[in-house]
C-alpha atoms as a PDB file:
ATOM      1  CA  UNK A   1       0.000   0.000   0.000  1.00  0.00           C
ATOM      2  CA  UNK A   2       1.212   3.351  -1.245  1.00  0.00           C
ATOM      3  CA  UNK A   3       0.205   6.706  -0.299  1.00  0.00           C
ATOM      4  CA  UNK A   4       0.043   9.087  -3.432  1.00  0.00           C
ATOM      5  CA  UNK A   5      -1.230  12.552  -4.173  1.00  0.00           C
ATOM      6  CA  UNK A   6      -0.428  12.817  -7.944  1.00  0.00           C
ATOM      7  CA  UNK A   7      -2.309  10.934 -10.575  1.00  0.00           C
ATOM      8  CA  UNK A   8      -0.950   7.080 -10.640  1.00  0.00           C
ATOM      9  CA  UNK A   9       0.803   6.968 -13.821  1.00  0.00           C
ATOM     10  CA  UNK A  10       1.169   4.360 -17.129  1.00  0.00           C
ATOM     11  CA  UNK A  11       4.509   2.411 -15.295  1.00  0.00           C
ATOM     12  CA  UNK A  12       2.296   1.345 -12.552  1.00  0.00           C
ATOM     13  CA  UNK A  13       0.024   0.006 -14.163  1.00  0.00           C
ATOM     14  CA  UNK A  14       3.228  -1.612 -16.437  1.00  0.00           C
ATOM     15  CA  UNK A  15       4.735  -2.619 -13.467  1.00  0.00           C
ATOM     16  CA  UNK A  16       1.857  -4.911 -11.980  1.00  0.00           C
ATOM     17  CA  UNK A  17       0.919  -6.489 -15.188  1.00  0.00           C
ATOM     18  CA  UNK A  18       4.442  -7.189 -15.551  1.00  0.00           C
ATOM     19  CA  UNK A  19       4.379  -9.163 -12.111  1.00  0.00           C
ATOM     20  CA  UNK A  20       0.952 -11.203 -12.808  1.00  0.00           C
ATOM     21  CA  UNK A  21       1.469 -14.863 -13.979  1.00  0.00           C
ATOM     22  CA  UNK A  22      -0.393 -16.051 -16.814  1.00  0.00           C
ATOM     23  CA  UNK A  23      -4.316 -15.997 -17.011  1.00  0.00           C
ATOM     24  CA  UNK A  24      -4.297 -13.403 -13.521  1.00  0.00           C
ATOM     25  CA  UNK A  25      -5.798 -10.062 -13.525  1.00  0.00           C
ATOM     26  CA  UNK A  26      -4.482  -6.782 -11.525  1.00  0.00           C
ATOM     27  CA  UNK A  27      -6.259  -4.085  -9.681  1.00  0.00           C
ATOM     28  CA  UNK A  28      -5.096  -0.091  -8.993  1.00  0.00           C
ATOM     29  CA  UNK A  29      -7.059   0.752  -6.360  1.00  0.00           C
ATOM     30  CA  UNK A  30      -5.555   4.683  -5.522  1.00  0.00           C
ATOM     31  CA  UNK A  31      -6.751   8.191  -3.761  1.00  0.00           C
ATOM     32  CA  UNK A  32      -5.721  10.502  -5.904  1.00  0.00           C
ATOM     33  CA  UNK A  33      -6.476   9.650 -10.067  1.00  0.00           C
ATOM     34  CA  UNK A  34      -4.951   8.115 -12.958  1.00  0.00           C
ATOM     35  CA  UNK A  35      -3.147   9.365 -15.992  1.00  0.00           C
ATOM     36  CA  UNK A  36      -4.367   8.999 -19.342  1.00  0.00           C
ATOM     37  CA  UNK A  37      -1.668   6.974 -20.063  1.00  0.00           C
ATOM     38  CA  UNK A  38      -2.609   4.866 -17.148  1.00  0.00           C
ATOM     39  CA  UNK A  39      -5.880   4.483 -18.405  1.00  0.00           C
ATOM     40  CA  UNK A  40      -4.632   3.595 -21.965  1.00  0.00           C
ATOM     41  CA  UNK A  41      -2.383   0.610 -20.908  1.00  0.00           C
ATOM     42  CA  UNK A  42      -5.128  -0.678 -18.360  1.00  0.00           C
ATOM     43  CA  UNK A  43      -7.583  -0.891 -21.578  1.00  0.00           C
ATOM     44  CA  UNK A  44      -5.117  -2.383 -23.742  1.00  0.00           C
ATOM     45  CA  UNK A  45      -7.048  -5.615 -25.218  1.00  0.00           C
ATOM     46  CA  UNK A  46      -3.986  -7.187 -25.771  1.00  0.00           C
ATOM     47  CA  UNK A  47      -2.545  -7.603 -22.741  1.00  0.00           C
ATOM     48  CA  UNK A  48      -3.502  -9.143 -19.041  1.00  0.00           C
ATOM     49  CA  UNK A  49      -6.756  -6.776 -17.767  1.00  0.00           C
ATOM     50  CA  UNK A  50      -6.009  -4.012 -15.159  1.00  0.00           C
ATOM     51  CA  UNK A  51      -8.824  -2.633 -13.456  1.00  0.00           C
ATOM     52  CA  UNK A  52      -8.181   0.737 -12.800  1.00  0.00           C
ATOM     53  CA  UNK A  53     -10.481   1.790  -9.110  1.00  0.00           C
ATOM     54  CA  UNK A  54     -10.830   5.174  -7.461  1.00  0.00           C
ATOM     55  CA  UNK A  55     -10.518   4.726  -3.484  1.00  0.00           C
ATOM     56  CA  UNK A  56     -14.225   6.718  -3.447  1.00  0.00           C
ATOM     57  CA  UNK A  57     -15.391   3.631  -5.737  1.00  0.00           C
ATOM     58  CA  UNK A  58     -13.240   0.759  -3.647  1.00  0.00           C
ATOM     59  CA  UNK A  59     -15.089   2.097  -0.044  1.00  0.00           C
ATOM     60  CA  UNK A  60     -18.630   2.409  -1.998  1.00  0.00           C
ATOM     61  CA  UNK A  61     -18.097  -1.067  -3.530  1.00  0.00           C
ATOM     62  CA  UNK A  62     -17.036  -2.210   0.376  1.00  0.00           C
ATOM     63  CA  UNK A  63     -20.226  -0.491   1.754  1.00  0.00           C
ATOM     64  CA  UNK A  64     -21.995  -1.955  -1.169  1.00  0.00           C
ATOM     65  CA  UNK A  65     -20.914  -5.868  -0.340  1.00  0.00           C
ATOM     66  CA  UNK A  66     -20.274  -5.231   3.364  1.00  0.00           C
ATOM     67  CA  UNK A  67     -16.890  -6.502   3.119  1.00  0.00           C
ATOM     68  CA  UNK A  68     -14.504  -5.671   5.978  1.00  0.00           C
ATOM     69  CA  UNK A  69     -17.722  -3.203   7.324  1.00  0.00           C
ATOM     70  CA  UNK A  70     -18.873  -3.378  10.722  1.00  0.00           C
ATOM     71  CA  UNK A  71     -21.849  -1.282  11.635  1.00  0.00           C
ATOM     72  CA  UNK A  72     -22.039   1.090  15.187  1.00  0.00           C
ATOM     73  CA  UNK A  73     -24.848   2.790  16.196  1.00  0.00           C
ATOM     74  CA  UNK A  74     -23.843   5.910  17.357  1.00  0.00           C
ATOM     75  CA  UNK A  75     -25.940   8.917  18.862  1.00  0.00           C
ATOM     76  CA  UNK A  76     -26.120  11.818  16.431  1.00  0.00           C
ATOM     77  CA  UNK A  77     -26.664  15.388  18.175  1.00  0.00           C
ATOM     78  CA  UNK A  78     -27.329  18.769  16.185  1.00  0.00           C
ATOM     79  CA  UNK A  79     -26.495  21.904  17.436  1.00  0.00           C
ATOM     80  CA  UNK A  80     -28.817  24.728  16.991  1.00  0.00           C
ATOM     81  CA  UNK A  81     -27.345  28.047  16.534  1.00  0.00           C
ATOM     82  CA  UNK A  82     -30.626  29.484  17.998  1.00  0.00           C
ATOM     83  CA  UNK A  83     -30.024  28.613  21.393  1.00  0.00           C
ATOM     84  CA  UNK A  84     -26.229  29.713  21.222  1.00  0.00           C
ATOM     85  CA  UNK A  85     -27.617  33.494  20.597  1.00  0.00           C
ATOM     86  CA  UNK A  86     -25.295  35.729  23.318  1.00  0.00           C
ATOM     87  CA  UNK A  87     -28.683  36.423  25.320  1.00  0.00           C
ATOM     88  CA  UNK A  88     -29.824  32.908  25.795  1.00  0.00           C
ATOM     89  CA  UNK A  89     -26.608  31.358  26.362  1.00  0.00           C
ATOM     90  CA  UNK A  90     -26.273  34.570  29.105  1.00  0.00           C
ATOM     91  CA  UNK A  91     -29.335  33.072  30.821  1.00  0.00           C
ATOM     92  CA  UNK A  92     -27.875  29.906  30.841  1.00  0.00           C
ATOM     93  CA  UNK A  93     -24.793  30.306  32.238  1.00  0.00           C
ATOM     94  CA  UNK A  94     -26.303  32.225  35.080  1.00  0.00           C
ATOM     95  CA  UNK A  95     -28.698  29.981  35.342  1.00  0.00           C
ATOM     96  CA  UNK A  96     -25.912  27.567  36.000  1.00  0.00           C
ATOM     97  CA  UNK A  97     -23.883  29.724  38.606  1.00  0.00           C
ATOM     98  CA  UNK A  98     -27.005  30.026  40.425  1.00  0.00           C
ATOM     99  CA  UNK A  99     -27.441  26.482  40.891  1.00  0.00           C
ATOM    100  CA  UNK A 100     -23.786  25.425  41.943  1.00  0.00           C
ATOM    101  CA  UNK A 101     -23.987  28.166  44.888  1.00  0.00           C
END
């Protein structure tokens, strides 16, 4: 696993097919993009098939399947700005001193 910001280029995708034994497939799964070139060897029709995934389409596809997914409940509070206004939240805090006297 490799961490890269600029678009995975054409020797990647080279450099895997170049690794596969015969009849196996590879898969580019990245975070940033590909090149075009990248694109244009994964396609080529006559050579091993590359798929080519963005990670936004590898976690949807994980979701999807529930692979490696484990689901938490979790408690979901929204703040409302209408109760933070400086004369409410005033009263509050008084409120509060009030009570811990």
């Amino acid at each position: 696993m490799k961490r890269q910001q600029t678009p995975v280029g054409r020797p990647v995708v080279q450099n895997l097919r170049g690794s596969l034994g015969s009849h196996e497939v590879g898969i580019v799964v990245t975070s940033s993009g590909f090149s075009d070139g990248a694109r244009e060897e994964a396609q080529d029709p006559t050579k091993a098939p590359i798929a080519l995934i963005s990670g936004q389409k590898f976690a949807e596809l994980l979701l999807k399947y529930q692979i490696g997914i484990q689901h938490i409940d979790r408690k979901l509070y929204r703040l409302s700005l209408d109760d933070l206004a400086q004369g409410k939240l005033q009263a509050y805090v008084e409120e509060s001193d009030e009570s811990d006297s």
